[in-house]
Protein backbone atom coordinates (compact mmCIF):
# COMPACT_ATOMS: atom_id res chain seq x y z
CA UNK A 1 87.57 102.73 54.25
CA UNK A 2 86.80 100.32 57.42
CA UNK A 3 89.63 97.93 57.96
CA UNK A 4 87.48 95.14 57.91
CA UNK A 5 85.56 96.14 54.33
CA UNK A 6 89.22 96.70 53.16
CA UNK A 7 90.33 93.40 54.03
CA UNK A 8 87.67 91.38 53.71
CA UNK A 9 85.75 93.05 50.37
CA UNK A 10 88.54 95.52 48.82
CA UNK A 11 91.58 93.08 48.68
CA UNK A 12 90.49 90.50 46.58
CA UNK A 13 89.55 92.69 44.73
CA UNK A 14 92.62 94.52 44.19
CA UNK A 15 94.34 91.51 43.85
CA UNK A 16 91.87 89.93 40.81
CA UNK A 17 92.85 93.77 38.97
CA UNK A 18 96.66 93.26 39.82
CA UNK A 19 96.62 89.99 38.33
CA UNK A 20 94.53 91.32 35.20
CA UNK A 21 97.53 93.60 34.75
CA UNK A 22 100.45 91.01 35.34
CA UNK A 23 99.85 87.77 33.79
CA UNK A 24 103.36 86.24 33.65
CA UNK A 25 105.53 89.17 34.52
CA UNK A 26 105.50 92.48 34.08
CA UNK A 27 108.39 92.12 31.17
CA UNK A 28 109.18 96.06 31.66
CA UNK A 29 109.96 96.18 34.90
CA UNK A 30 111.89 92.98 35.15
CA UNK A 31 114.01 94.75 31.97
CA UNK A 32 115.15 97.99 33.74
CA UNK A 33 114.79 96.69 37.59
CA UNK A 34 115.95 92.55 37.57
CA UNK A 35 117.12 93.17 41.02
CA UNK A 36 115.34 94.37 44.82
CA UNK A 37 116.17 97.80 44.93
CA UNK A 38 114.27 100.60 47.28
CA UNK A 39 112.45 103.47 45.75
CA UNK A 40 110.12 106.14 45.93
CA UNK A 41 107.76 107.88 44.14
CA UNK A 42 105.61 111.15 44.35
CA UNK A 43 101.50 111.26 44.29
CA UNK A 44 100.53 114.52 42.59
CA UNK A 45 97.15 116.38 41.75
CA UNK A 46 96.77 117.24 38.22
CA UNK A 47 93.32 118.73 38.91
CA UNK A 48 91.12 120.11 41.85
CA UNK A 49 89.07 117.56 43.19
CA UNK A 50 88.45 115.65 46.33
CA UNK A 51 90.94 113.13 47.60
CA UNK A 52 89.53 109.23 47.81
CA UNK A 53 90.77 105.88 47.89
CA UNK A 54 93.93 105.90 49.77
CA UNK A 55 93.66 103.08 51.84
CA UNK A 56 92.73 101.01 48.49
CA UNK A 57 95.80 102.99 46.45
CA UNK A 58 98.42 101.86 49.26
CA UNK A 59 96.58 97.96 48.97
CA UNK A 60 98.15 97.98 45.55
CA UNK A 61 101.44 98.14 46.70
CA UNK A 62 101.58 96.32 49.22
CA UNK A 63 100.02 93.37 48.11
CA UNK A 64 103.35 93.62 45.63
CA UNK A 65 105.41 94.73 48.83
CA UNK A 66 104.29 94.18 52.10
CA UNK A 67 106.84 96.25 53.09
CA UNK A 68 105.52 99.58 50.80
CA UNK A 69 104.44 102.74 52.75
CA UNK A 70 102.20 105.50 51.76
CA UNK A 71 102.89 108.84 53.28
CA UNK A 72 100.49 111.06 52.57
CA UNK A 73 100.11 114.52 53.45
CA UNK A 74 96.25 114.87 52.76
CA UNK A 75 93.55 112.98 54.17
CA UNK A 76 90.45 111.24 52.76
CA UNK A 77 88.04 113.69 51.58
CA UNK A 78 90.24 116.86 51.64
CA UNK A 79 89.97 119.00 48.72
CA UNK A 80 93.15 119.22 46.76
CA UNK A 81 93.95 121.13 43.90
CA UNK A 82 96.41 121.03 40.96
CA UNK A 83 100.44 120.84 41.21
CA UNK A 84 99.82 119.76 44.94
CA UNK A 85 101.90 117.01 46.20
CA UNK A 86 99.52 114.43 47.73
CA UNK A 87 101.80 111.60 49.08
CA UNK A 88 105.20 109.73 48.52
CA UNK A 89 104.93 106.27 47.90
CA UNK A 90 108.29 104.04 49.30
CA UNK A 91 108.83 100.07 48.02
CA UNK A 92 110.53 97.75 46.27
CA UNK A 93 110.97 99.77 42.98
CA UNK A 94 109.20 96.73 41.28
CA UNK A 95 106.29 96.95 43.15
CA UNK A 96 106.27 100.57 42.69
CA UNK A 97 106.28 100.32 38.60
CA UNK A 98 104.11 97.20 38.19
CA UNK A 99 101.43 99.04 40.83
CA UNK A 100 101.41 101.89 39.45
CA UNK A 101 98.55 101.56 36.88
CA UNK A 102 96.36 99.60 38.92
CA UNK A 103 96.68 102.01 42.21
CA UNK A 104 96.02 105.22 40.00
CA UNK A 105 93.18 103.70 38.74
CA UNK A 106 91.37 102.71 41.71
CA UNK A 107 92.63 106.38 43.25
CA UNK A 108 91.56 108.44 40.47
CA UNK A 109 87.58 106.86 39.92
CA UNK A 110 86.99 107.25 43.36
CA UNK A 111 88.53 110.64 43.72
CA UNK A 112 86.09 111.42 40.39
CA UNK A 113 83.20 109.92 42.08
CA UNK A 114 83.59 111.97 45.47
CA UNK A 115 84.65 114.80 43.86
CA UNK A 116 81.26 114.77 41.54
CA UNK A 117 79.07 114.13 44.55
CA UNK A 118 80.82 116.82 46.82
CA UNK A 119 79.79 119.25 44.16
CA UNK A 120 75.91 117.58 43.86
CA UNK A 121 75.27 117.45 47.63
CA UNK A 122 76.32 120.75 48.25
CA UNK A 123 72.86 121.45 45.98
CA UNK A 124 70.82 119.90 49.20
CA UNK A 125 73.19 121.30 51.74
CA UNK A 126 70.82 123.21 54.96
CA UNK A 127 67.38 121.12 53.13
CA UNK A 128 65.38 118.32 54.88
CA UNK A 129 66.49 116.03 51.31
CA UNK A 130 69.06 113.51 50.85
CA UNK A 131 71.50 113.03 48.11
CA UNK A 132 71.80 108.96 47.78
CA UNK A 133 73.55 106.62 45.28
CA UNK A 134 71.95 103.70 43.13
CA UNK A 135 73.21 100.16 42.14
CA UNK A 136 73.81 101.81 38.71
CA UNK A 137 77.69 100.77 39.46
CA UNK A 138 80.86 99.30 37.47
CA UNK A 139 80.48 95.70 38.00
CA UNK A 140 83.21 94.19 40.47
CA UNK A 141 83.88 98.20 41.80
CA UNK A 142 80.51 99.15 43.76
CA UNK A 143 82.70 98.90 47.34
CA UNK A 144 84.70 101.57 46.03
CA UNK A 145 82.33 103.92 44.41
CA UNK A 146 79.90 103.19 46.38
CA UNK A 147 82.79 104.52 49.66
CA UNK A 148 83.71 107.22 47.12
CA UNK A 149 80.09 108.75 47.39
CA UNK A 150 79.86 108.48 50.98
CA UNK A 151 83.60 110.31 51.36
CA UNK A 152 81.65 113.05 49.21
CA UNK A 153 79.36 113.77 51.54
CA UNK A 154 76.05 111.48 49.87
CA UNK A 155 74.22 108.73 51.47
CA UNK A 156 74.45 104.89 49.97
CA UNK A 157 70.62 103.35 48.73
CA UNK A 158 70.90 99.53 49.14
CA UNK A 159 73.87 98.01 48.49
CA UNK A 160 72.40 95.25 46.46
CA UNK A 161 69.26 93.26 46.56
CA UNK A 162 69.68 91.70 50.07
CA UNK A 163 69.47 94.96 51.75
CA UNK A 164 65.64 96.14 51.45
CA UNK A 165 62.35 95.28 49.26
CA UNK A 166 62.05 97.31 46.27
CA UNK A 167 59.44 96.88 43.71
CA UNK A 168 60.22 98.05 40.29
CA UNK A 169 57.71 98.05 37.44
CA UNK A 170 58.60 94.37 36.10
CA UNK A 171 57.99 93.12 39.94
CA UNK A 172 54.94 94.82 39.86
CA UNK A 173 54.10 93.22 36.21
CA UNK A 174 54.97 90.04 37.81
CA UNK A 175 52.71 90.38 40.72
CA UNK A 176 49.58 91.89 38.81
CA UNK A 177 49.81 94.96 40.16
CA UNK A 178 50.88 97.45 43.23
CA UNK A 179 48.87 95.68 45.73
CA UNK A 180 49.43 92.23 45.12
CA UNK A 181 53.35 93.09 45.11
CA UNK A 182 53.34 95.08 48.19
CA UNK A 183 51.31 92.01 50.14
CA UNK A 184 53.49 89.63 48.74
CA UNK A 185 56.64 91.30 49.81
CA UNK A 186 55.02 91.79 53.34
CA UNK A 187 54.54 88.08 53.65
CA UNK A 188 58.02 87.10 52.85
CA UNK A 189 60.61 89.39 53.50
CA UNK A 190 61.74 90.11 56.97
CA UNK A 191 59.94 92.49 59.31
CA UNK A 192 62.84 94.65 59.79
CA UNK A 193 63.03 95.49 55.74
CA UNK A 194 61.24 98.48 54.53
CA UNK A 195 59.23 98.11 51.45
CA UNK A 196 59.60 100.80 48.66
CA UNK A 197 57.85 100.57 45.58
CA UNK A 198 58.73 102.64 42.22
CA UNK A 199 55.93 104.57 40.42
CA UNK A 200 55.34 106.19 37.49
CA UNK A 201 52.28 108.43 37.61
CA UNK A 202 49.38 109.61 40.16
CA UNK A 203 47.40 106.68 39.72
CA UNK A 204 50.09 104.49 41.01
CA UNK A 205 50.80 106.94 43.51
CA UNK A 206 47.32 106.49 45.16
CA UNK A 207 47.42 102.68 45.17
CA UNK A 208 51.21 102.31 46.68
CA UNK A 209 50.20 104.79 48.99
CA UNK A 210 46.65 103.04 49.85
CA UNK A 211 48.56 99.75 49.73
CA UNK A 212 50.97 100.86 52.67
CA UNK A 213 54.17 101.22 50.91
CA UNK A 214 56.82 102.19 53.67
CA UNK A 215 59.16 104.45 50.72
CA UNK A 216 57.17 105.66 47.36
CA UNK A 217 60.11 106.49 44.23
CA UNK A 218 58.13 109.04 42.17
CA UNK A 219 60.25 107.92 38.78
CA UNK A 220 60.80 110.28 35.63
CA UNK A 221 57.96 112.62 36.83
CA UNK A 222 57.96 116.05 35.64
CA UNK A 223 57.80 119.04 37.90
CA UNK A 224 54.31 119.45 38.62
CA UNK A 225 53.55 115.74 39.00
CA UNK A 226 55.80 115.42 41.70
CA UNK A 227 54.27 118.23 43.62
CA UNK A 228 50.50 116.86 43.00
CA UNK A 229 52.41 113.44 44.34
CA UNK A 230 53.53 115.25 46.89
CA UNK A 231 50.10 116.42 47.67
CA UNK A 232 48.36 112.50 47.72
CA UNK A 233 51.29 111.02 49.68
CA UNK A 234 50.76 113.69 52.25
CA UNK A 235 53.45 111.96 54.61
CA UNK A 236 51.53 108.88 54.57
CA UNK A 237 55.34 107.32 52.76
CA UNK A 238 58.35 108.31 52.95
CA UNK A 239 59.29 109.95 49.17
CA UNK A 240 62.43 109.89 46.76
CA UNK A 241 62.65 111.07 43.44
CA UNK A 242 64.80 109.06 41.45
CA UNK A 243 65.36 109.34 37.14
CA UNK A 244 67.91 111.09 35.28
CA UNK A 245 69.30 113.44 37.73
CA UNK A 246 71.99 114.79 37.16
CA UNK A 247 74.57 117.77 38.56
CA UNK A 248 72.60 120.13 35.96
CA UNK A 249 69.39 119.36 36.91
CA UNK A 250 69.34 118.46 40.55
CA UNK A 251 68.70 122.00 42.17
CA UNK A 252 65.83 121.73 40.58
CA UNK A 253 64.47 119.51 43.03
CA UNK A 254 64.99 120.90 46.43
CA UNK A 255 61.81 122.96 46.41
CA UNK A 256 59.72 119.64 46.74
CA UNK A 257 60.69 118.73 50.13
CA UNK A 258 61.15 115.52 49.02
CA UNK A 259 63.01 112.66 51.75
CA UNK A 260 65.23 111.20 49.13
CA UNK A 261 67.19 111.93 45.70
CA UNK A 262 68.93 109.22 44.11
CA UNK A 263 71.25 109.65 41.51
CA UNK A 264 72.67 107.09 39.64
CA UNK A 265 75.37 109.76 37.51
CA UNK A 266 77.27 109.98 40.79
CA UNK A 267 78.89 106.60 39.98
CA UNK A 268 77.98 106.44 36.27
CA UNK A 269 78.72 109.99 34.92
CA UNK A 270 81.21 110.57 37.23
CA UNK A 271 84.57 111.79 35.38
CA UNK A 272 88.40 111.01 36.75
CA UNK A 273 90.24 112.72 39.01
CA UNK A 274 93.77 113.09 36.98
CA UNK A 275 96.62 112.07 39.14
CA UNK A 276 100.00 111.09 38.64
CA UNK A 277 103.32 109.09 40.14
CA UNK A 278 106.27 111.32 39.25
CA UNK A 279 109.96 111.25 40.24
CA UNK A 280 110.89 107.99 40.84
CA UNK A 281 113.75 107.52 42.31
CA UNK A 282 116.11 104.69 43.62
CA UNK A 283 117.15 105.27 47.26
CA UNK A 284 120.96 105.07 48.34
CA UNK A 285 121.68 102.80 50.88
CA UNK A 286 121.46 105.69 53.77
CA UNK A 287 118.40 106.94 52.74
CA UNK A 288 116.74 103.33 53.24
C-alpha cells in the first residue's frame, strides 16, 4: 500500500479497530506479561493463497510499539501455500498479544480478497476485458479490500461517489428517464467525469446510447441480450457487464468482448485466507 494512503487513510483506521478490541486494557495480557519484555512471534500460512496486507498487519503493531518490526520473507502478492513461514514479528510482547487479533484480521480478508480475484482475473487473462471491483464493500474497510483486489491483479471501479457520474435506475426514476438524467449530469458534473449509465434491457440500451452515455452497464442481462446489446452499442459507449458474477460464472463472459466486468463477490464473497501467529517467544537479553 502507498505510504501516504497508509498513513493518511489506513491508520486511523487501524487504530478505531485496535481500540474496538482494547477498551480499558487488555486484562490477559497485563495477567501473564505486567512488565516490558521483548518477543517474537512467527506468521504462518495455513492455506494457499495470495499474500496481502502487510504493510497494514505491521500498522497493528506498531501503533502498540513503535519499536515492532515485521520481517517478512514473502512479498505482497506472492503466492504462498500451507505450513510456509511468512514472517517473524519482533515487539514488546504486549503489543505482540494485544495485536494479534486485530493484525490477523486485517491480513487474512485481504489475503482472501486477492487471493479470490487472482483466481477470477486469470478468467480474462490474454482478452481485451477487465476484471473491476464495486462499492459493494465492508463499511469502514473499502481501502483495504479495495488494495486487496488491485494486489490480485483486478482493476478498482470508483472508489465512491465523488469519483465519476453513474446513473442507476432510481437516478434515472428521479430524472424521468435516460435522457433527462444523462443531460442533467452533463450540466453539472465536471467535464473531466465520464458519465455511465446502468441499463436493464435493449430499449434502454438504444436511448443511453442515443443519449451519449460515455460507459453503458448492461445489468442482469442474459446471454443473448448482451450480445444483441453488443450489436446496438456498436462502439458508440464504452460497455461493462455488471450483476451477479461470480468465480463460477464469469468465464462465461469473455466471448462478448465486452470493456468491463465488475464484480462485486470479489470483496463480498470473498472467503479468508487462514493464517496464524505461532511460537511466541520471550527474547534473552543477547538476542535483543
Amino acid at each position: 500500500m502507498n505510504p501516504i494512503t497508509l498513513k493518511l487513510q489506513a491508520e486511523p483506521l487501524v487504530r478505531m479497530a485496535l481500540q474496538e478490541d482494547i477498551t480499558s486494557e487488555d486484562v490477559s495480557t497485563a495477567s501473564v506479561m505486567p512488565h516490558p519484555a521483548r518477543g517474537q512471534v512467527h506468521l504462518i500460512a495455513k492455506q494457499d493463497g495470495v499474500i496481502c496486507g502487510l504493510d497494514v498487519f505491521a500498522l497493528a503493531f506498531e501503533l502498540l510499539d513503535p519499536t515492532a518490526e515485521v520481517h517478512a520473507t514473502v512479498a505482497e502478492g506472492d503466492e504462498v501455500t500451507c505450513g510456509q513461514e511468512l514472517a517473524v514479528v519482533e515487539a514488546d510482547v504486549r503489543a505482540l498479544l494485544s495485536a494479534e487479533r486485530v493484525a490477523l484480521n486485517y491480513l487474512q480478508r485481504m489475503s482472501g480478497i486477492a487471493t479470490y480475484t487472482r483466481h477470477m482475473a486469470a478468467l480474462f487473462a490474454g482478452t481485451r476485458t477487465r476484471l473491476v471491483d464495486t462499492r459493494k464493500t465492508t463499511p469502514n474497510m473499502r481501502v483495504f479490500e479495495k488494495e486487496a483486489v488491485r494486489v490480485g491483479g483486478a482493476g478498482n471501479h470508483r472508489y465512491n461517489l465523488s469519483d465519476g457520474v453513474m446513473l442507476k435506475d432510481n437516478h434515472i426514476d428521479a430524472a424521468g428517464g435516460i435522457t433527462q438524467a444523462v443531460a442533467a449530469a452533463r450540466a453539472h458534473a465536471p467535464f473531466v467525469r465520464k458519465v455511465e449509465v446502468e441499463v436493464e434491457n435493449l430499449d434502454m440500451v438504444r436511448e443511453a446510447v442515443e443519449a451519449g452515455a460515455d460507459i453503458i452497464m448492461l445489468d442482469n442481462m442474459d446471454h443473448e441480450t448482451m450480445r444483441q446489446a453488443m450489436a446496438i452499442i456498436d462502439g458508440r459507449a464504452e460497455v461493462e457487464v455488471s450483476g451477479n458474477v461470480t468465480a463460477q460464472n464469469a468465464a462465461a463472459l469473455v466471448d462478448l468482448g465486452v470493456d468491463i466486468v465488475s464484480s462485486g463477490a470479489l470483496t463480498h464473497s470473498a472467503p479468508i485466507l487462514d493464517l496464524s501467529l505461532k511460537h511466541l517467544r520471550v527474547l534473552e537479553e543477547g538476542e535483543r
